[in-house]
Protein backbone atom coordinates (compact mmCIF):
# COMPACT_ATOMS: atom_id res chain seq x y z
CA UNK A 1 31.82 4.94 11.50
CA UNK A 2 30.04 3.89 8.41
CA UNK A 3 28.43 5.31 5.74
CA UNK A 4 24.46 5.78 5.29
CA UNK A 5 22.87 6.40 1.97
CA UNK A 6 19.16 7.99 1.56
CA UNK A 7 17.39 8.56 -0.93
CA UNK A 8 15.21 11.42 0.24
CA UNK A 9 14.44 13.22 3.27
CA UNK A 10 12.50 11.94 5.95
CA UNK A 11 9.87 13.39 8.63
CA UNK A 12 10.46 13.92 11.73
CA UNK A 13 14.35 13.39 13.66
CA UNK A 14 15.10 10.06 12.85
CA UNK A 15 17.88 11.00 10.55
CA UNK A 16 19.33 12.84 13.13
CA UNK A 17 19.78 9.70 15.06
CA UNK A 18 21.57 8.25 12.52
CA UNK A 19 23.93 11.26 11.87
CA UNK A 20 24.87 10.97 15.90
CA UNK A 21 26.34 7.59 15.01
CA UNK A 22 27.30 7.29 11.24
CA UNK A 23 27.97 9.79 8.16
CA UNK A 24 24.83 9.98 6.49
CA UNK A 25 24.45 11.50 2.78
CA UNK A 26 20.79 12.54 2.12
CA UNK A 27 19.73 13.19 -1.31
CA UNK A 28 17.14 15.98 -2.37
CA UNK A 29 14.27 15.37 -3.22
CA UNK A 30 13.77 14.04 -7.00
CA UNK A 31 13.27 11.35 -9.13
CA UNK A 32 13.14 7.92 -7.93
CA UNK A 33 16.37 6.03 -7.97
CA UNK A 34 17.20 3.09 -10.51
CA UNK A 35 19.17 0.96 -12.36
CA UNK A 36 22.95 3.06 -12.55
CA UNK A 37 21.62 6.15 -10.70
CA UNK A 38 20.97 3.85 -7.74
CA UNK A 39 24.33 2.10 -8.08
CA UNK A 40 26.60 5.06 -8.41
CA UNK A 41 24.27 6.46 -5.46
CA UNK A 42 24.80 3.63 -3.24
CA UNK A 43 28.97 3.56 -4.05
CA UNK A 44 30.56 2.29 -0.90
CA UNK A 45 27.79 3.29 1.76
CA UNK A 46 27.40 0.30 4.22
CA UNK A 47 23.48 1.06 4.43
CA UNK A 48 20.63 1.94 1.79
CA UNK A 49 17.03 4.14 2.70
CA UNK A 50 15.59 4.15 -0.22
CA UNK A 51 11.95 4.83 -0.93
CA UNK A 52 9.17 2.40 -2.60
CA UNK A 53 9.27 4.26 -5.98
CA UNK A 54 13.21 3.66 -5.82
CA UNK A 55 14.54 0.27 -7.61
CA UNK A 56 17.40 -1.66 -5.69
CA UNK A 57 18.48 -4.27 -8.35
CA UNK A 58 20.62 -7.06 -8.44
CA UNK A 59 23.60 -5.01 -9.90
CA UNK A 60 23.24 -3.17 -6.49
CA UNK A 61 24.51 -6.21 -4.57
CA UNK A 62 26.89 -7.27 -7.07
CA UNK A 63 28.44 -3.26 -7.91
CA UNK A 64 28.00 -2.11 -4.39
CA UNK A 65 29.98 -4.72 -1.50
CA UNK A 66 29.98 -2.82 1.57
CA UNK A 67 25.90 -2.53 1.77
CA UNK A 68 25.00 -4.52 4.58
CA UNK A 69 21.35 -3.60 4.55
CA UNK A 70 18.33 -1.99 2.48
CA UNK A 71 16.11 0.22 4.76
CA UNK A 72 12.26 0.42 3.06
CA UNK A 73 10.55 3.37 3.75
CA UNK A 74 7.50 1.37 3.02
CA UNK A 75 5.84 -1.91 4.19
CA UNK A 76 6.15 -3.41 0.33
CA UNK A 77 9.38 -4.45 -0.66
CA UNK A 78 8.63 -5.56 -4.14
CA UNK A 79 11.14 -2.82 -5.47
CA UNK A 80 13.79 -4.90 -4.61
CA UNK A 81 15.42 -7.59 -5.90
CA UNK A 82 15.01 -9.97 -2.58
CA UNK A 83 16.51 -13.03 -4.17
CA UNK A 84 19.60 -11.28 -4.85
CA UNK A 85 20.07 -9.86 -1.85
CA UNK A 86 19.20 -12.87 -0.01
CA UNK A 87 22.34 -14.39 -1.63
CA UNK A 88 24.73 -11.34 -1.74
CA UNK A 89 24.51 -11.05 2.10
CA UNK A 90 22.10 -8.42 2.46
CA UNK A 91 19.53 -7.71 5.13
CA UNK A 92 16.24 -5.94 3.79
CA UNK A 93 13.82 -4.52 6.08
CA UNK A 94 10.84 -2.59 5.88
CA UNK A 95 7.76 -0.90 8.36
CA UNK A 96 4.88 -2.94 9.24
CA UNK A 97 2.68 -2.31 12.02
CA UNK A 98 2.82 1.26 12.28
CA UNK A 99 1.66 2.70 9.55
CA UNK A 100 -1.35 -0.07 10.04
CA UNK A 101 -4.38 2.24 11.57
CA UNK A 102 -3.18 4.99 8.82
CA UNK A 103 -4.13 3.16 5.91
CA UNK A 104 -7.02 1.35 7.18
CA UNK A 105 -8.16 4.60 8.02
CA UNK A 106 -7.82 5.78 4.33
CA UNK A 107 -9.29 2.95 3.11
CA UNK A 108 -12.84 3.58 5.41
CA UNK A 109 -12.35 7.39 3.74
CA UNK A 110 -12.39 6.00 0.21
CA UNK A 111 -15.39 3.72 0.77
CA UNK A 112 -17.36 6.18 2.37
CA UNK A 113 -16.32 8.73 -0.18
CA UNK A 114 -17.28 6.26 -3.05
CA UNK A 115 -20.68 5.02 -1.33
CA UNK A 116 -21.68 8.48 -0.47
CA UNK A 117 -20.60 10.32 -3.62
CA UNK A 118 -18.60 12.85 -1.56
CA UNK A 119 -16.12 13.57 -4.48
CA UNK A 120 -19.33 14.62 -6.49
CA UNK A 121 -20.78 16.70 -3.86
CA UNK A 122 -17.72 18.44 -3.58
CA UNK A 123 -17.21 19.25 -7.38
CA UNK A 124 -21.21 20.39 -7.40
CA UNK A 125 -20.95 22.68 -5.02
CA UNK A 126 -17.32 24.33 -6.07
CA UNK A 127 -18.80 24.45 -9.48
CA UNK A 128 -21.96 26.41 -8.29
CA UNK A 129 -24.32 24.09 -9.92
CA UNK A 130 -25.96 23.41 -5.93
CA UNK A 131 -29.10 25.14 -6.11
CA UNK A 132 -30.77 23.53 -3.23
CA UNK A 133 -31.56 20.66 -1.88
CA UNK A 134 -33.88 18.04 -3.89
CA UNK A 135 -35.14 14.26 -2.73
CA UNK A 136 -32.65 12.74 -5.17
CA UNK A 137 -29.95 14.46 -5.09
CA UNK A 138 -26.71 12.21 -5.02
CA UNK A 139 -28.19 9.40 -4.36
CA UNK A 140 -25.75 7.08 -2.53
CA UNK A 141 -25.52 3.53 -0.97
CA UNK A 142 -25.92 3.00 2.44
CA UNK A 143 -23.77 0.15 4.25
CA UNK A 144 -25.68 -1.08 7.18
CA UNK A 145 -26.11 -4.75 6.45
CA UNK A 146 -24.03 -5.01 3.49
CA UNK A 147 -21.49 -7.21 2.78
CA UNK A 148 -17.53 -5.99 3.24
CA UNK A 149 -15.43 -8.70 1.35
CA UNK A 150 -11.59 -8.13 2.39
CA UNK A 151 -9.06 -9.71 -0.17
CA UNK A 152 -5.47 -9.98 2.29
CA UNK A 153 -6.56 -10.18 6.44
CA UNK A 154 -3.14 -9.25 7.00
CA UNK A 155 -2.41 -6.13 9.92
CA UNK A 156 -4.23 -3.58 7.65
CA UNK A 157 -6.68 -6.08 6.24
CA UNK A 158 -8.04 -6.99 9.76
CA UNK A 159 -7.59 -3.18 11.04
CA UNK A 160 -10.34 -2.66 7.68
CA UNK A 161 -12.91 -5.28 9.34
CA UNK A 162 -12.38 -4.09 13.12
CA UNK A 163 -13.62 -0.65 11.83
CA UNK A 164 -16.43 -2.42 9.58
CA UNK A 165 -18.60 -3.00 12.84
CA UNK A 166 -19.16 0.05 13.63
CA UNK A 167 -21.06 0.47 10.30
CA UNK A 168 -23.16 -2.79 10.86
CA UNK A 169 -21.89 -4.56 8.34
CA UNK A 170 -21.51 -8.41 7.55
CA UNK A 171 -17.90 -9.53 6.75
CA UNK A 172 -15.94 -12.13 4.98
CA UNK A 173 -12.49 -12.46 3.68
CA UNK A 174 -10.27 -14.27 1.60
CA UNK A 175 -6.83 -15.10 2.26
CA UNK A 176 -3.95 -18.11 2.69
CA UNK A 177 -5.49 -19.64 5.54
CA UNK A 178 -8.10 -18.96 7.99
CA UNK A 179 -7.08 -16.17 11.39
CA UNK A 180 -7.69 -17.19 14.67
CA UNK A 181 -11.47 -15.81 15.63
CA UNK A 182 -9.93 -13.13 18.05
CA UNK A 183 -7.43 -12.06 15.06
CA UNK A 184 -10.96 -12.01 12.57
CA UNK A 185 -13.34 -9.98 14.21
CA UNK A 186 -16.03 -11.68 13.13
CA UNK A 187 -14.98 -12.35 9.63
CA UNK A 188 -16.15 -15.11 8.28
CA UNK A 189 -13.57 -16.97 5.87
CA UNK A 190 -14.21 -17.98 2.51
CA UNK A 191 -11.93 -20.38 1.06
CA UNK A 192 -12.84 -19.17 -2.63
CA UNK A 193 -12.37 -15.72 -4.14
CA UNK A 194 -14.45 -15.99 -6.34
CA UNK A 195 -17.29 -17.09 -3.92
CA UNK A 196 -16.12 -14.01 -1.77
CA UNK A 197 -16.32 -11.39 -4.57
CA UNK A 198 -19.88 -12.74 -5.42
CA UNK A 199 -21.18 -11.45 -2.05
CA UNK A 200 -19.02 -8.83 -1.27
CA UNK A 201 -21.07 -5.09 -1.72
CA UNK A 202 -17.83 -3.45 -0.98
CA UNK A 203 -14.17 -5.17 -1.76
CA UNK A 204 -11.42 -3.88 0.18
CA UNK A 205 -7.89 -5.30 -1.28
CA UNK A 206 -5.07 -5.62 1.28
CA UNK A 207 -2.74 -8.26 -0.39
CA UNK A 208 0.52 -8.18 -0.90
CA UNK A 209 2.03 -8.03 -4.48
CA UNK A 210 3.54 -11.43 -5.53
CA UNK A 211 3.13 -13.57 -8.75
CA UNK A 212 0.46 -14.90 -7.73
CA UNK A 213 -1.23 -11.74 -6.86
CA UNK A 214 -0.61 -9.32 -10.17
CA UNK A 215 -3.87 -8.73 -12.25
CA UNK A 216 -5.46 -11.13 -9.74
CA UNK A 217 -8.58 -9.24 -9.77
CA UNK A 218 -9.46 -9.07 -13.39
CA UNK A 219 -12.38 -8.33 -15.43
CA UNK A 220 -14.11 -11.66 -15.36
CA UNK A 221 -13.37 -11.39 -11.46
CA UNK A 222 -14.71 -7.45 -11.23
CA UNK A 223 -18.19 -8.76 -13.16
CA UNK A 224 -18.42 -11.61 -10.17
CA UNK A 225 -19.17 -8.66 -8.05
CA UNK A 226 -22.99 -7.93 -7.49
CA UNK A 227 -24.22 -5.27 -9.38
CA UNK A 228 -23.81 -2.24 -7.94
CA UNK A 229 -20.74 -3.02 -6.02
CA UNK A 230 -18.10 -0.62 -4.63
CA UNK A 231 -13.81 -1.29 -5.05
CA UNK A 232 -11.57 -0.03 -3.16
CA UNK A 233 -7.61 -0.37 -3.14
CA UNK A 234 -4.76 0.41 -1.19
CA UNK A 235 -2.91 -2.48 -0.97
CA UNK A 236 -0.53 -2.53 -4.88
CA UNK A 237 -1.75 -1.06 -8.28
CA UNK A 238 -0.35 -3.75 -9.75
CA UNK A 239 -3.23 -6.58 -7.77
CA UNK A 240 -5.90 -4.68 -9.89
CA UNK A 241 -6.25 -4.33 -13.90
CA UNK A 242 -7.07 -1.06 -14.56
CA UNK A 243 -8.25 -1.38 -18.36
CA UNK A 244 -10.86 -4.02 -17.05
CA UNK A 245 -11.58 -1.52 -14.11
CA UNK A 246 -12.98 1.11 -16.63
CA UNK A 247 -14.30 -1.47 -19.04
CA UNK A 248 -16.65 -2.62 -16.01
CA UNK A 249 -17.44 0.75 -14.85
CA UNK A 250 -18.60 2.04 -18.24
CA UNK A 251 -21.00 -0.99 -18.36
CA UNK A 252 -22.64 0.45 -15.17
CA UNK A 253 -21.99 -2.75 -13.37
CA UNK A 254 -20.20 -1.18 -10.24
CA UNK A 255 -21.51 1.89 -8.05
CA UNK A 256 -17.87 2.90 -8.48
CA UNK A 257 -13.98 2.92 -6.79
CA UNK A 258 -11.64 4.29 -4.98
CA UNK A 259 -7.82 3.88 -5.58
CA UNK A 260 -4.64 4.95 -3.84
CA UNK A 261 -2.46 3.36 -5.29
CA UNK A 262 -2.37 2.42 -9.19
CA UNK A 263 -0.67 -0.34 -11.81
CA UNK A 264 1.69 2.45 -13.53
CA UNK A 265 2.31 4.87 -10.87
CA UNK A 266 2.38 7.23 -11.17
CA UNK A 267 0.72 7.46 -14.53
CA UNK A 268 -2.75 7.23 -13.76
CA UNK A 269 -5.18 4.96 -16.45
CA UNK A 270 -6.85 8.24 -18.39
CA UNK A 271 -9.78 6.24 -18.50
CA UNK A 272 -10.35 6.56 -14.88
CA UNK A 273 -9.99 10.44 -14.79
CA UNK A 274 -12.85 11.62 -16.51
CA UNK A 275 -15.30 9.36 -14.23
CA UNK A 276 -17.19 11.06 -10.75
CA UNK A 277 -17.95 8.00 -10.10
CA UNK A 278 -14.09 7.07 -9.29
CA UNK A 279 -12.41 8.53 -6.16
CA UNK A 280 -8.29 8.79 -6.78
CA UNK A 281 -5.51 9.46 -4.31
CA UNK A 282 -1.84 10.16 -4.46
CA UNK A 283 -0.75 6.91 -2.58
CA UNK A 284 -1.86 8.51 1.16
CA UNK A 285 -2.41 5.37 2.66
CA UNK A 286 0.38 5.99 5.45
CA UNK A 287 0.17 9.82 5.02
CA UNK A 288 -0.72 11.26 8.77
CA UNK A 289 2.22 12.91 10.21
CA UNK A 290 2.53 10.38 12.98
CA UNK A 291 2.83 6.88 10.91
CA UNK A 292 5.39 8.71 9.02
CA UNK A 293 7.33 9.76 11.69
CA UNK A 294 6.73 6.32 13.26
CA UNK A 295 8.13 4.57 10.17
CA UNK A 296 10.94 7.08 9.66
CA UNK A 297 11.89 6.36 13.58
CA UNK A 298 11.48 2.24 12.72
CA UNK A 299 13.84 2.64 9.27
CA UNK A 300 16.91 4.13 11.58
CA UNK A 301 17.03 1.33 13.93
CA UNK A 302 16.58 -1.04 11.76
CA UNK A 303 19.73 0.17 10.15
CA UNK A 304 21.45 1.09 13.33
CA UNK A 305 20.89 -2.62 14.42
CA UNK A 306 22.50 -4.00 11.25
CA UNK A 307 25.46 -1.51 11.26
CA UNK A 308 25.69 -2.93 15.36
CA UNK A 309 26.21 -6.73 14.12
CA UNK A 310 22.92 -7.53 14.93
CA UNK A 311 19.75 -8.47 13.66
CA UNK A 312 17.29 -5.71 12.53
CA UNK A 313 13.83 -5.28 14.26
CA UNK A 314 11.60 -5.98 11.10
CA UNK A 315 13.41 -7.77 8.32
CA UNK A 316 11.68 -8.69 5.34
CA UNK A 317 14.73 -10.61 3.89
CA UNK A 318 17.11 -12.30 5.77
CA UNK A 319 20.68 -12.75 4.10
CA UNK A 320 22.31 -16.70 3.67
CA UNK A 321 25.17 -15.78 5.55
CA UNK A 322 25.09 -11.97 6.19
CA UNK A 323 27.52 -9.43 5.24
CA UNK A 324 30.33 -8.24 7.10
């Protein structure tokens, strides 16, 4: 029998499953895990669940030898240290797919929310200042024939344009390579960012965090976008600056944003909290009681696979020679 470690509850029975087969230790809810507290956490448990505000560092692999695999309850994986797991021998795996619909789903709620000023309704009414209905009232922007741009036509990126038809809209993306037409819905591709965020009326990020990717829309990017424009993310904080964010929305350039996920978190930038015009989330994107559940159900046998001697059903890392 061997020893599970995670690092909060999770929805739903999957952990159950895993108690059937292995002795599982299941911390209370709390802070997130790092640097010693992870290490001392993880001891001699043979598998890791951690969560995406949890930090799995190198000194994990090195202090902790019997961990055979890290379990993300998350699609990013950019808490841990992949290189050094790669080498110590250790599987990492994480959720795609079914958490997919969820978050495109939240990411149609914040640009409707954003383009219709429903965050400002809200406030106007709960504040009693509605005193009737008046010809400009609100004033928000209508999508039919606009232009979505989609930065990342990953799962969640293409899920974002399948749902952009029904609104009549034009899209375009940018990403590593062009999708096969069936896979694009549509889309057209353009090969150039900053050509895409030019025409794009609403930007919808999807990419993954990398190097390559941190800051990559900036300010000189965000004032590429036609006036007027509407941001959304749900993809990384980290993709986005949020001091050029604010800079460009006090200039009156964009119609406004919406964010669920942000480049501190979660310390939000205070110079998006005073603004209507910016719509803010607690990172919901997979928050419906069935992705969760879903991912919860895909974490355990991923784990049970490893802790079987064979491979897990979504890795995100595979190990040089893995760990027995």
């Amino acid at each position: 029998m061997a020893e599970v470690a995670v690092t909060a509850p999770l929805p739903g029975g999957a952990i159950a499953r895993l108690q059937e087969r292995h002795s599982v230790r299941v911390r209370p809810p709390g802070p997130a895990l790092i640097g010693r507290d992870m290490v001392e956490f993880v001891g001699q448990a043979d598998a890791l669940v951690c969560l995406l505000a949890d930090r799995v560092a190198a000194e994990v692999f090195a202090l902790c030898p019997r961990l055979k695999v890290v379990a993300s309850y998350a699609v990013g994986v950019n808490n841990v240290d992949l290189e050094a797991a790669r080498t110590s021998g250790v599987w990492v795996t994480n959720t795609p797919d079914v958490l997919t619909d969820a978050t495109a789903d939240l990411a149609w709620a914040l640009i409707l929310a954003v383009a219709r000023r429903i965050g400002e309704g809200d406030g106007l009414v709960r504040s009693g200042g509605f005193t009737g209905w008046k010809p400009d009232l609100l004033l928000g922007t209508g999508l039919q024939g606009k232009t979505l741009g989609i930065v990342g036509m990953g799962r969640i990126g293409a899920a974002v344009a399948r749902r952009a038809i029904g609104f009549g809209m034009k899209i375009a993306y940018h990403g590593r390579a062009p999708k096969p037409a069936d896979e694009a819905f549509g889309a057209e591709f353009v090969a150039e960012l900053d050509s895409l965020l030019a025409r794009a009326d609403v930007l919808s990020l999807h990419c993954p965090l990398t190097p390559q990717t941190r800051r990559l829309i900036d300010e000189r990017r965000l004032r590429l976008l036609p006036h007027g424009a509407i941001l959304v993310n749900t993809s990384r904080g980290e993709v986005l600056d949020e001091e050029a964010l604010v800079r460009v929305l006090e200039s009156g350039a964009l119609a406004g944003a919406g964010l669920d996920v942000y480049e501190r978190e979660p310390e939000v930038n205070p110079g998006l909290l005073g603004r209507m015009d910016v719509v803010l989330l607690p990172h919901l994107g997979s928050a419906t009681r069935e992705a969760r559940a879903a991912m919860a159900e895909l974490v355990v046998d991923n784990v049970l696979a490893v802790l079987a001697g064979k491979p897990p059903l979504t890795p995100a890392v595979k190990p040089l020679v893995p760990r027995s």
